[in-house]
Structures are given as structure tokens and as C-alpha cells.
C-alpha atoms as a PDB file:
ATOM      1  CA  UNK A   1      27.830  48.578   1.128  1.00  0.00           C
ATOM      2  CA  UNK A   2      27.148  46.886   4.503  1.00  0.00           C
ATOM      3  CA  UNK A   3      30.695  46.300   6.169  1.00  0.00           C
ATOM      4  CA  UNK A   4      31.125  43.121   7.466  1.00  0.00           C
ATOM      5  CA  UNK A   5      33.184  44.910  10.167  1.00  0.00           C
ATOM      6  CA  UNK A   6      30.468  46.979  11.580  1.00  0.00           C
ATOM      7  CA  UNK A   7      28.090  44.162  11.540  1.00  0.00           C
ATOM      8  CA  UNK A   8      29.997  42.002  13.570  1.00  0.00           C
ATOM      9  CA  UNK A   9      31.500  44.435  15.971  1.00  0.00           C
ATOM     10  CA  UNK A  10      27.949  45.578  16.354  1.00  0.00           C
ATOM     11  CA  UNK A  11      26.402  42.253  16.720  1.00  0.00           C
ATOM     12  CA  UNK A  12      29.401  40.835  19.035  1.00  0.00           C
ATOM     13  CA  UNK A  13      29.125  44.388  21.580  1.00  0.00           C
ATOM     14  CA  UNK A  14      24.884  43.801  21.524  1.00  0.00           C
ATOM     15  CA  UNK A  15      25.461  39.682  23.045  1.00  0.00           C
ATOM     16  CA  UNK A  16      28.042  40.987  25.521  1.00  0.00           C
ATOM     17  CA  UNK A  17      25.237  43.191  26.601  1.00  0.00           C
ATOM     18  CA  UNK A  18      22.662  40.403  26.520  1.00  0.00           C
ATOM     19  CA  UNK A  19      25.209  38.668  28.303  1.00  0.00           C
ATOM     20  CA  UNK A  20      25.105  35.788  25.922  1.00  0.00           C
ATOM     21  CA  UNK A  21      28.615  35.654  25.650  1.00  0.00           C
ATOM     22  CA  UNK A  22      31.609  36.138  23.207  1.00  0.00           C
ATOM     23  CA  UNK A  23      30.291  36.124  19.351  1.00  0.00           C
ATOM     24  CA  UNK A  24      32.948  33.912  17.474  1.00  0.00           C
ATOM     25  CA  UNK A  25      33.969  34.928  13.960  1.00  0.00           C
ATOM     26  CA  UNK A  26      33.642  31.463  13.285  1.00  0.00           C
ATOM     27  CA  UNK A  27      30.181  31.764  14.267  1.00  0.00           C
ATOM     28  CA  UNK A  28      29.583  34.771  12.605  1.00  0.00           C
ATOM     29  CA  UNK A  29      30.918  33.213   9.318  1.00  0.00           C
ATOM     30  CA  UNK A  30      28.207  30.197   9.283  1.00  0.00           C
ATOM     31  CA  UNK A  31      25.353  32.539   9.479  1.00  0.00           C
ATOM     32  CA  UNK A  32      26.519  35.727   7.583  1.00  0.00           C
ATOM     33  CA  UNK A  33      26.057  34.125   4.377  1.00  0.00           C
ATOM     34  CA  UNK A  34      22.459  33.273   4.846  1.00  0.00           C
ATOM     35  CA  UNK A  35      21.453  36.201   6.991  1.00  0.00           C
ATOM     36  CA  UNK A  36      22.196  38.227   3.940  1.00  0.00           C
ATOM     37  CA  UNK A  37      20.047  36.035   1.843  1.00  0.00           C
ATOM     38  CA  UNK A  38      17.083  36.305   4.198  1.00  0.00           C
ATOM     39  CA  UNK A  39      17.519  40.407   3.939  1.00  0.00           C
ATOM     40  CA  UNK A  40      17.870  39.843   0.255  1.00  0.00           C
ATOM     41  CA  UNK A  41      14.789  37.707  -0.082  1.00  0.00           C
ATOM     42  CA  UNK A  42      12.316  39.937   2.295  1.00  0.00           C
ATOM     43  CA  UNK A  43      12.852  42.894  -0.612  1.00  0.00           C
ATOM     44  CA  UNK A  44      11.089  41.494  -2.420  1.00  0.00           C
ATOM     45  CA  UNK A  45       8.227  40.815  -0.197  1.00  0.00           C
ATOM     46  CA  UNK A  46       8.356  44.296   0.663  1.00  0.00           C
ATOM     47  CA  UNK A  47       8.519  45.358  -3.154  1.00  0.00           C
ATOM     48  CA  UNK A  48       5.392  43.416  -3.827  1.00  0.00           C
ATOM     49  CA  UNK A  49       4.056  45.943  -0.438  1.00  0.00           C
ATOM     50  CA  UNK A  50       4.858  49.158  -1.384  1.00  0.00           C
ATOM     51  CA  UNK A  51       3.692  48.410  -5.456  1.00  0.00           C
ATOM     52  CA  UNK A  52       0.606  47.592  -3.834  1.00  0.00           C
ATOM     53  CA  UNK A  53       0.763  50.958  -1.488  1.00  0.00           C
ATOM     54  CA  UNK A  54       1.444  52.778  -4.690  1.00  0.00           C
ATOM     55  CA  UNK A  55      -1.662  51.680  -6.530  1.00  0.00           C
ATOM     56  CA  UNK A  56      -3.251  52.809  -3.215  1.00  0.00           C
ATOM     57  CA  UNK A  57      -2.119  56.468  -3.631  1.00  0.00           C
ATOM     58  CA  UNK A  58      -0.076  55.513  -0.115  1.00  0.00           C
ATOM     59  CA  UNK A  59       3.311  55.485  -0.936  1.00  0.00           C
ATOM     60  CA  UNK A  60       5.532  58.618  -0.453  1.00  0.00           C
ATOM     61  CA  UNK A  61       6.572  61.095  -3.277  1.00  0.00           C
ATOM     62  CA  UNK A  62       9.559  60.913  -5.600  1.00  0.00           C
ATOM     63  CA  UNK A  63      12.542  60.537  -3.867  1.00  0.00           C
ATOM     64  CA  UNK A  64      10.241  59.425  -0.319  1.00  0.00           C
ATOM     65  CA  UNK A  65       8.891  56.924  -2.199  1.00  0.00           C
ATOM     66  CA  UNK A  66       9.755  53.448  -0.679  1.00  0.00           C
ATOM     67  CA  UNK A  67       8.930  51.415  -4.475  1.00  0.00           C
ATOM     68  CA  UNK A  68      12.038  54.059  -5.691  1.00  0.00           C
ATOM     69  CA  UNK A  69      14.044  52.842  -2.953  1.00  0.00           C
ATOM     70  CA  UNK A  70      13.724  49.118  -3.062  1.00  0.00           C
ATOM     71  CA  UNK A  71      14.518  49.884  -6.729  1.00  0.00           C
ATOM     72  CA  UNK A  72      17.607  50.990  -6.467  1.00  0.00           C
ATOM     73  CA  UNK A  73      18.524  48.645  -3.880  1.00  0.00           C
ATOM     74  CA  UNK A  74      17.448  45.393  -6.095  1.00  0.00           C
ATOM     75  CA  UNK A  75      19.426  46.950  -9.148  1.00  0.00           C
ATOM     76  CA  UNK A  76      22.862  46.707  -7.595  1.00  0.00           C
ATOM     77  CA  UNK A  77      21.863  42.811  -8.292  1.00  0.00           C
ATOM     78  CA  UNK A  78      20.527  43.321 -11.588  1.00  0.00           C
ATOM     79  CA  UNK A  79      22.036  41.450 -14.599  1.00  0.00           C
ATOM     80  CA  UNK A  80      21.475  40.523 -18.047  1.00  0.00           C
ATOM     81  CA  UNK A  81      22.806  37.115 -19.637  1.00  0.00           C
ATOM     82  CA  UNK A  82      22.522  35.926 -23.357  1.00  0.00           C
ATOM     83  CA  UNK A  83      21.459  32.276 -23.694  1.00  0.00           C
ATOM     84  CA  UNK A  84      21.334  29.838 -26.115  1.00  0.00           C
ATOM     85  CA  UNK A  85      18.851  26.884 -26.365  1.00  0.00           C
ATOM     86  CA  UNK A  86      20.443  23.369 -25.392  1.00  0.00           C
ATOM     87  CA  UNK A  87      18.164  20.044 -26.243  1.00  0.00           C
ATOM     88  CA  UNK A  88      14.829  21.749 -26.879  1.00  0.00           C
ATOM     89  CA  UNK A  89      15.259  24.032 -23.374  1.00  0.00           C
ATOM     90  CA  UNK A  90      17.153  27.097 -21.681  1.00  0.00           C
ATOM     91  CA  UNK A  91      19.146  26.815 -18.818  1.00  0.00           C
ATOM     92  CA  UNK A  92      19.368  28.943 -16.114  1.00  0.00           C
ATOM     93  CA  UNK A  93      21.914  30.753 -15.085  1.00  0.00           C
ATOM     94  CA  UNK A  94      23.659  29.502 -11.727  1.00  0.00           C
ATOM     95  CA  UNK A  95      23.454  32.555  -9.793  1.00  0.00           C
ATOM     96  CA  UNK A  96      19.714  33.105 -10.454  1.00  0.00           C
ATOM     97  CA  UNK A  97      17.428  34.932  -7.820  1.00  0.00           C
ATOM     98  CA  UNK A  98      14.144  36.286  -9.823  1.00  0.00           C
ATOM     99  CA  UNK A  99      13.738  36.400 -13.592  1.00  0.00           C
ATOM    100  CA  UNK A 100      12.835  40.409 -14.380  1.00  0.00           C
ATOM    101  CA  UNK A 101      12.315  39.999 -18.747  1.00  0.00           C
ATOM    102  CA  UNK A 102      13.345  37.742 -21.404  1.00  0.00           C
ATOM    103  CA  UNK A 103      13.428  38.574 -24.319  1.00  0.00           C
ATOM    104  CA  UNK A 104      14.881  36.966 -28.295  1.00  0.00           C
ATOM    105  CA  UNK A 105      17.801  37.851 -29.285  1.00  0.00           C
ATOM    106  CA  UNK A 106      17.551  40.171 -31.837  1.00  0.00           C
ATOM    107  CA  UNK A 107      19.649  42.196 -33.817  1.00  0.00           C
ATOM    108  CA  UNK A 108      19.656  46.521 -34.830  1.00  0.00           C
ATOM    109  CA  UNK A 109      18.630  47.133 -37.929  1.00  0.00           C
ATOM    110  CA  UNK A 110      19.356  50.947 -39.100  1.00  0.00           C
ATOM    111  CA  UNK A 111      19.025  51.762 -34.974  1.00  0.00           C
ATOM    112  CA  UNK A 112      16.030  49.656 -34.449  1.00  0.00           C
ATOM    113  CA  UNK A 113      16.093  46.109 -32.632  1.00  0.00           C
ATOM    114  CA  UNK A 114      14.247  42.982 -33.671  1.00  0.00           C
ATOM    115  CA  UNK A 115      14.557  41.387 -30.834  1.00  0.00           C
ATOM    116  CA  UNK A 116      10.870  40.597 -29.214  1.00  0.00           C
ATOM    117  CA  UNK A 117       9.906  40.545 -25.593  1.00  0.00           C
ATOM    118  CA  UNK A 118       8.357  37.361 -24.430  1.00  0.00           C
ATOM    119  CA  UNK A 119       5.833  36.466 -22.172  1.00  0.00           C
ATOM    120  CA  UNK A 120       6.862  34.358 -19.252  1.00  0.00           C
ATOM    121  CA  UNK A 121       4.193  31.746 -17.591  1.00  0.00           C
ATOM    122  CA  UNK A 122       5.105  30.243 -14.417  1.00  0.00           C
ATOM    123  CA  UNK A 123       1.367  27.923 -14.570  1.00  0.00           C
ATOM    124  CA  UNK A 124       1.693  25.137 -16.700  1.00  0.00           C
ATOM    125  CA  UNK A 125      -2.138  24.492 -17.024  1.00  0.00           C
ATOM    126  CA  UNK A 126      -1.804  27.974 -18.356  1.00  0.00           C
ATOM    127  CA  UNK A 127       0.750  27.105 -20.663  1.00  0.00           C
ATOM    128  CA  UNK A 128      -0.744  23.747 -21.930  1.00  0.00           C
ATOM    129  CA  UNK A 129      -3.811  26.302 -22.743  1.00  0.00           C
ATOM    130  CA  UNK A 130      -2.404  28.074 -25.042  1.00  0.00           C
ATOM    131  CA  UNK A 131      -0.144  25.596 -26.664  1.00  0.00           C
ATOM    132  CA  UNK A 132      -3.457  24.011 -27.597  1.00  0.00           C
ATOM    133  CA  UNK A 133      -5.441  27.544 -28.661  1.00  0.00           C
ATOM    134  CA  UNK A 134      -5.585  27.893 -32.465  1.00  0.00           C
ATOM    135  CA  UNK A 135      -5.646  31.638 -31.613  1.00  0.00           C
ATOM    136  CA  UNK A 136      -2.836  32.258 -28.343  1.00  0.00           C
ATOM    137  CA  UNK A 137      -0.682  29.669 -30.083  1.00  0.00           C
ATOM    138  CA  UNK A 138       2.545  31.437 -29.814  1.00  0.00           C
ATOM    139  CA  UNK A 139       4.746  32.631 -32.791  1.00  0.00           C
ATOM    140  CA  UNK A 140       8.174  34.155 -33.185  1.00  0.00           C
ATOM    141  CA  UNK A 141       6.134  38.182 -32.596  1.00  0.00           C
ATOM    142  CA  UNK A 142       4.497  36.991 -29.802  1.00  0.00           C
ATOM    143  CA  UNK A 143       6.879  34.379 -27.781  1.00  0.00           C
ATOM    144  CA  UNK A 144       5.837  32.443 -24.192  1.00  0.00           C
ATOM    145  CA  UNK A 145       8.510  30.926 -22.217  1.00  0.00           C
ATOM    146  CA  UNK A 146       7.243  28.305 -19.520  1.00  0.00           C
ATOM    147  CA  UNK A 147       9.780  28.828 -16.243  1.00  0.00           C
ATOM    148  CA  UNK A 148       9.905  25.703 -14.446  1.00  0.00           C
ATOM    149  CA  UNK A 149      13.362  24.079 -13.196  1.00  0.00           C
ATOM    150  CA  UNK A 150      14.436  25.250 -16.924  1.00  0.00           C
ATOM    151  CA  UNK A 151      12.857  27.663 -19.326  1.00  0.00           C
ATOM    152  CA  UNK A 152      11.210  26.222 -22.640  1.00  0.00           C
ATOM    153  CA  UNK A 153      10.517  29.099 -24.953  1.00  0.00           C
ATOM    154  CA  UNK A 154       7.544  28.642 -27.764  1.00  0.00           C
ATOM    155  CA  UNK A 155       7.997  28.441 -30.634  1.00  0.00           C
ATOM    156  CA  UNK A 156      11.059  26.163 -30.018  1.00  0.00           C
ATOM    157  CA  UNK A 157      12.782  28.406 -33.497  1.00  0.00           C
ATOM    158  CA  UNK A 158      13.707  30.895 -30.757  1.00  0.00           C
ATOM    159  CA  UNK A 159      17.275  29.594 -30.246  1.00  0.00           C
ATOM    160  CA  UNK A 160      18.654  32.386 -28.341  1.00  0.00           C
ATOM    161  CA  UNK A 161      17.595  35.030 -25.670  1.00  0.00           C
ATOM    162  CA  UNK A 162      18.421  37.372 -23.619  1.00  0.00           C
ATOM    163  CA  UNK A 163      17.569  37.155 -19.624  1.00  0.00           C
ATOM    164  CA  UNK A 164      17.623  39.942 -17.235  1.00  0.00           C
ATOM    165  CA  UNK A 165      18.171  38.797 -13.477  1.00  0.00           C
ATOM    166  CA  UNK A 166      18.366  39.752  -9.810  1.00  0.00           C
ATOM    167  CA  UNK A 167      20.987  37.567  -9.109  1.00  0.00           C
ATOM    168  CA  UNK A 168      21.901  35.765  -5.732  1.00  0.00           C
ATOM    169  CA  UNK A 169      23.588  38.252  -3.019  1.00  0.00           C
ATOM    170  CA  UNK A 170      27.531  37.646  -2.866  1.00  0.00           C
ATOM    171  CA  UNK A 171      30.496  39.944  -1.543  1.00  0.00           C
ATOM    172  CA  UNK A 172      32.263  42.795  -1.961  1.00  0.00           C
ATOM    173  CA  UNK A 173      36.308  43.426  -1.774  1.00  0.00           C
ATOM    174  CA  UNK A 174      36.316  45.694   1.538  1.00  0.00           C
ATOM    175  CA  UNK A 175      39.831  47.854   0.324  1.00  0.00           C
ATOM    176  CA  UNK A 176      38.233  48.440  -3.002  1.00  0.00           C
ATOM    177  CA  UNK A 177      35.056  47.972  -3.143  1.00  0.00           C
ATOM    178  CA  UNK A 178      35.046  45.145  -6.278  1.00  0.00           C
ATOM    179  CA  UNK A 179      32.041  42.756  -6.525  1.00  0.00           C
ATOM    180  CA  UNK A 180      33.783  38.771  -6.069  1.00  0.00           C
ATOM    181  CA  UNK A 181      31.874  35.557  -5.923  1.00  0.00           C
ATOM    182  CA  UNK A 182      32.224  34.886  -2.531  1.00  0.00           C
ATOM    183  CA  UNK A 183      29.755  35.183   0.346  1.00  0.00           C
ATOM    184  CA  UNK A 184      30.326  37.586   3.451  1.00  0.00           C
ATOM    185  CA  UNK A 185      33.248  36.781   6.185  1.00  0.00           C
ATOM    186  CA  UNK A 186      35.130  38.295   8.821  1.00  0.00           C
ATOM    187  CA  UNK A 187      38.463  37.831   8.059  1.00  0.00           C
ATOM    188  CA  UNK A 188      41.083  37.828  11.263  1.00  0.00           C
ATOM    189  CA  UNK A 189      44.602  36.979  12.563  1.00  0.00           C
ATOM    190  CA  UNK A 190      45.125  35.975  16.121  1.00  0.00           C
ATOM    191  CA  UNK A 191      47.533  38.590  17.781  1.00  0.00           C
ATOM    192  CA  UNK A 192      48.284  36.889  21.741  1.00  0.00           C
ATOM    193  CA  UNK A 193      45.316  35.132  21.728  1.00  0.00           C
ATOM    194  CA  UNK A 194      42.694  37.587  20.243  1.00  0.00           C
ATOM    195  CA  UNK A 195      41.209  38.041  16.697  1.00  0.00           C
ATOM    196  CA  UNK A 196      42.101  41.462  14.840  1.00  0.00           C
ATOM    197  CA  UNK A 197      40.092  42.203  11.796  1.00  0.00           C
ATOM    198  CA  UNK A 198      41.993  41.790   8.831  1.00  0.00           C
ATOM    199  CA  UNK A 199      40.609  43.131   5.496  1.00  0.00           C
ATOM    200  CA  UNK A 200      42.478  40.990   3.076  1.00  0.00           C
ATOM    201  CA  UNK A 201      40.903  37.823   4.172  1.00  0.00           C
ATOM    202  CA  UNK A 202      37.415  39.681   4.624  1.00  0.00           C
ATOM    203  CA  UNK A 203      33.976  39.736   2.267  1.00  0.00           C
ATOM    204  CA  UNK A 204      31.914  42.373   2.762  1.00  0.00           C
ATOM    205  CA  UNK A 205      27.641  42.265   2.231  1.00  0.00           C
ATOM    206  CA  UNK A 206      27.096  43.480  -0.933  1.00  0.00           C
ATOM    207  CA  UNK A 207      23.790  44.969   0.473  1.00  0.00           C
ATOM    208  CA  UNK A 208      23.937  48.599   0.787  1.00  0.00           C
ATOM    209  CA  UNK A 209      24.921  49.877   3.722  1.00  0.00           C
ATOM    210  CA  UNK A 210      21.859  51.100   5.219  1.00  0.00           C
ATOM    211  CA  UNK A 211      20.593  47.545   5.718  1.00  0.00           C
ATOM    212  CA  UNK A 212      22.945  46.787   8.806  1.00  0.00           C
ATOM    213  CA  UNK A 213      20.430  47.037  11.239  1.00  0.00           C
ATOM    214  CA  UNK A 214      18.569  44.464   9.132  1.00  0.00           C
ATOM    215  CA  UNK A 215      21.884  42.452   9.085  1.00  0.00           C
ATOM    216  CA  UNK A 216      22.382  42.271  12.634  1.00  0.00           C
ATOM    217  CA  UNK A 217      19.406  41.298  13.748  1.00  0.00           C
ATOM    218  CA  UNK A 218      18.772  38.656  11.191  1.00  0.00           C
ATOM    219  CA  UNK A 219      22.146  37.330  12.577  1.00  0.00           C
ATOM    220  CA  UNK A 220      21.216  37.630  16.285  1.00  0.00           C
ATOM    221  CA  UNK A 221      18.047  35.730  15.817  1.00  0.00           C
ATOM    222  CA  UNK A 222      20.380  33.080  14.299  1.00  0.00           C
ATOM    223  CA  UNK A 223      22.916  33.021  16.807  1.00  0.00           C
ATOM    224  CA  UNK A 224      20.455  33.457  19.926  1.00  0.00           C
ATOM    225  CA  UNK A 225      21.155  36.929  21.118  1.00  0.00           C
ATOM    226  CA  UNK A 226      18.093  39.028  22.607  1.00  0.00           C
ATOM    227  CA  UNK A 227      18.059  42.532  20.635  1.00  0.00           C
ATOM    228  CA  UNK A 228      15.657  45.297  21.584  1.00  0.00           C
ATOM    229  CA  UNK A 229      14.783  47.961  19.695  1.00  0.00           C
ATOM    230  CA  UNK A 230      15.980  50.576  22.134  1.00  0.00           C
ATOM    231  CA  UNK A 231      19.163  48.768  21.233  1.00  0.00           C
ATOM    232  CA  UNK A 232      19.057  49.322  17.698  1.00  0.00           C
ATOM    233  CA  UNK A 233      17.972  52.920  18.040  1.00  0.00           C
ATOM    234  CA  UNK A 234      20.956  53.308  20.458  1.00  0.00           C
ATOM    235  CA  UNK A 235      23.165  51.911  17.592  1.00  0.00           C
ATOM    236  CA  UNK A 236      21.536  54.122  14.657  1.00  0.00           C
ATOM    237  CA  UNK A 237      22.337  57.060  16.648  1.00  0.00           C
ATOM    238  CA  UNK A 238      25.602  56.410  17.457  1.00  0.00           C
ATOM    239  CA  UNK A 239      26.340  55.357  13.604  1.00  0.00           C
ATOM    240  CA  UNK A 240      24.940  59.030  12.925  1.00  0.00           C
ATOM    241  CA  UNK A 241      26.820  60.871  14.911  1.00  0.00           C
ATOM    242  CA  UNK A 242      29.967  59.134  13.701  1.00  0.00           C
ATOM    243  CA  UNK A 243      29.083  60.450  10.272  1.00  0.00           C
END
């Protein structure tokens, strides 16, 4: 995943060049946190892009494809949480980006599962529609849940479901690697008046490691520093000949 050392490092030797001055990690913590969310959130802008290139007969094959790679980025936040109906209504859960499914709960019955997808509808015109239809009228085979601040699933005898989730970016444990619930920092200690990296006290992105680039300059617009491409390209090469 995208070290929170390399983007800073990165970022901090780019503003020296643009002359704009020392790059605090203090700095650097207000903004990582949110530049990560504004990479996070552009996916799926560019997911809605390439399904649309795909329909097109545009998009690259297999492996080049760029729907199969914003796929496997967006599952490393994928998640699935059971949830059970609370005054008429279903919460959601706290860390919730973008629903994916819902569906009941269920149960396996001689390796088969009852449980029954249902139709989510975010227009509540839409929904009002066919609450009123003799023939949509939902039943427990054929489920609608209305997503508004909360999720009301018809018919309200659905007491349980389960949701599956991209949930909101966090952090990752830099010395092992472990998902936390924490947002990205550069930890430090001062050593005669300068700041040394220290990995205990750091978060790392938990965006793969491939969006840096995207990470740095998110956080330069943020901070103020002028990055050219030619800069960036100067850094990609570099970061490929290291490997």
C-alpha cells in the first residue's frame, strides 16, 4: 500500500524545488487524511468511465483492462455487515462509502440459501410508486429497500439483512502491514532539532501503492506547491529504477 513515507518525502523534496518552502509533518497530517479520500472518491468516477468505455468495446483486454483494475483496487475496501431492523428502519453502518448489494438474511437449506437479493431505490417518487402499485408492491421474493439517511426495506417482515460495502479509506500498520481505524500520519521524533520518521507512531494509506503519484499531488494542491508533470515523470522513474 501507499507509504506514508514516500509520499511525504516525495511531496516535501517537490516544494523545496518549487521553492515553497519546508513541508511540515504537521501539515502533512491535516491534509493526508482527506487527500486520500479525494483519491478514494475519484475511483469511482473513473469506474463509472471505463464501465462506460467497456460497453463501447474501448476498454483494454483482460488483465489491460482498466474496469479489472479499479476492481481490484475498490475490493481492498469491500465489506459485508449483517443488520438487523431497529424501529421500522436499518441503520447504516458508520464507516459507509457506497452500498454494492443487500440482500435478506437467509439461511442454507441442504447447500442452498434462502436469502433474497433486494432491489435498492435511491428515488423516493420511485419508491412511493411502487408502494402504491397493486402489481410492483413488494413481497418477501421480491424485496425494495429505499436508501436515504437510513435504509427502510419493504415489506417491513424483512428484519434482518445483509449489506455489502466499500467502506471509508483508513490506515494501514507500516511494520506489518495490519488494516487499523485510523487515518494516514507521519509519525516522527525530533533528533537536534529535526524530524526522523518513526514507524511506530505512523499510518500508512491504505490505497495501493501505485496511487502515490495521485497522493502527492492531491496533497500539493492542498498545501500550495506547484507540481509539473515532468516532475512526476522524474519521480516515477526514479521509483522504477529503485525497484
Amino acid at each position: 500500500m501507499a507509504s506514508v513515507y514516500t509520499v511525504y518525502s516525495t511531496l516535501k523534496d517537490l516544494a523545496n524545488k518549487d521553492e515553497r518552502g519546508f513541508v511540515t509533518p504537521s501539515t502533512f497530517n491535516a491534509f493526508a487524511a482527506l487527500a486520500q479520500q479525494n483519491v478514494f472518491n475519484g475511483l469511482f468516477s473513473k469506474n463509472t468511465l471505463s464501465a462506460t468505455t467497456k460497453s463501447r468495446g474501448l476498454d483494454g483486454h483482460r488483465d489491460l483492462a482498466l474496469s479489472k483494475q479499479i476492481r481490484e483496487d475498490l475490493s481492498v475496501f469491500s465489506k459485508e455487515s449483517t443488520i438487523s431492523q431497529v424501529d421500522g428502519v436499518f441503520n447504516k453502518p458508520i464507516d459507509l462509502a457506497h452500498i454494492i448489494s443487500m440482500k435478506t438474511f437467509g439461511t442454507f437449506i441442504m447447500g442452498q440459501t434462502t436469502s433474497t437479493p433486494i432491489d435498492l431505490i435511491y428515488d423516493e417518487l420511485k419508491a412511493e410508486y411502487i408502494l402504491r402499485s397493486t402489481l410492483s408492491r413488494p413481497t418477501e421474493t421480491a424485496p425494495i429497500g429505499v436508501v436515504s439517511s437510513q435504509i427502510t426495506v419493504y415489506p417491513t417482515s424483512v428484519k434482518k439483512v445483509k449489506l455489502k460495502y466499500y467502506k471509508q479509506p483508513e490506515g494501514l500498520n507500516p511494520t506489518n502491514g495490519a488494516k487499523v481505524a485510523l487515518t494516514p500520519r507521519f509519525g516522527y521524533t525530533v533528533v537536534s532539532n529535526k524530524e526522523i520518521y518513526d514507524a511506530a507512531t505512523s499510518v500508512d494509506f491504505e490505497l495501493p501503492e501505485h496511487y502515490t503519484p495521485q497522493l502527492v499531488m492531491e496533497l500539493a494542491k492542498m498545501i500550495g506547491v506547484n507540481i509539473k508533470d515532468t516532475d512526476m515523470f522524474t519521480y516515477a522513474s526514479s521509483e522504477q529504477t529503485k525497484q
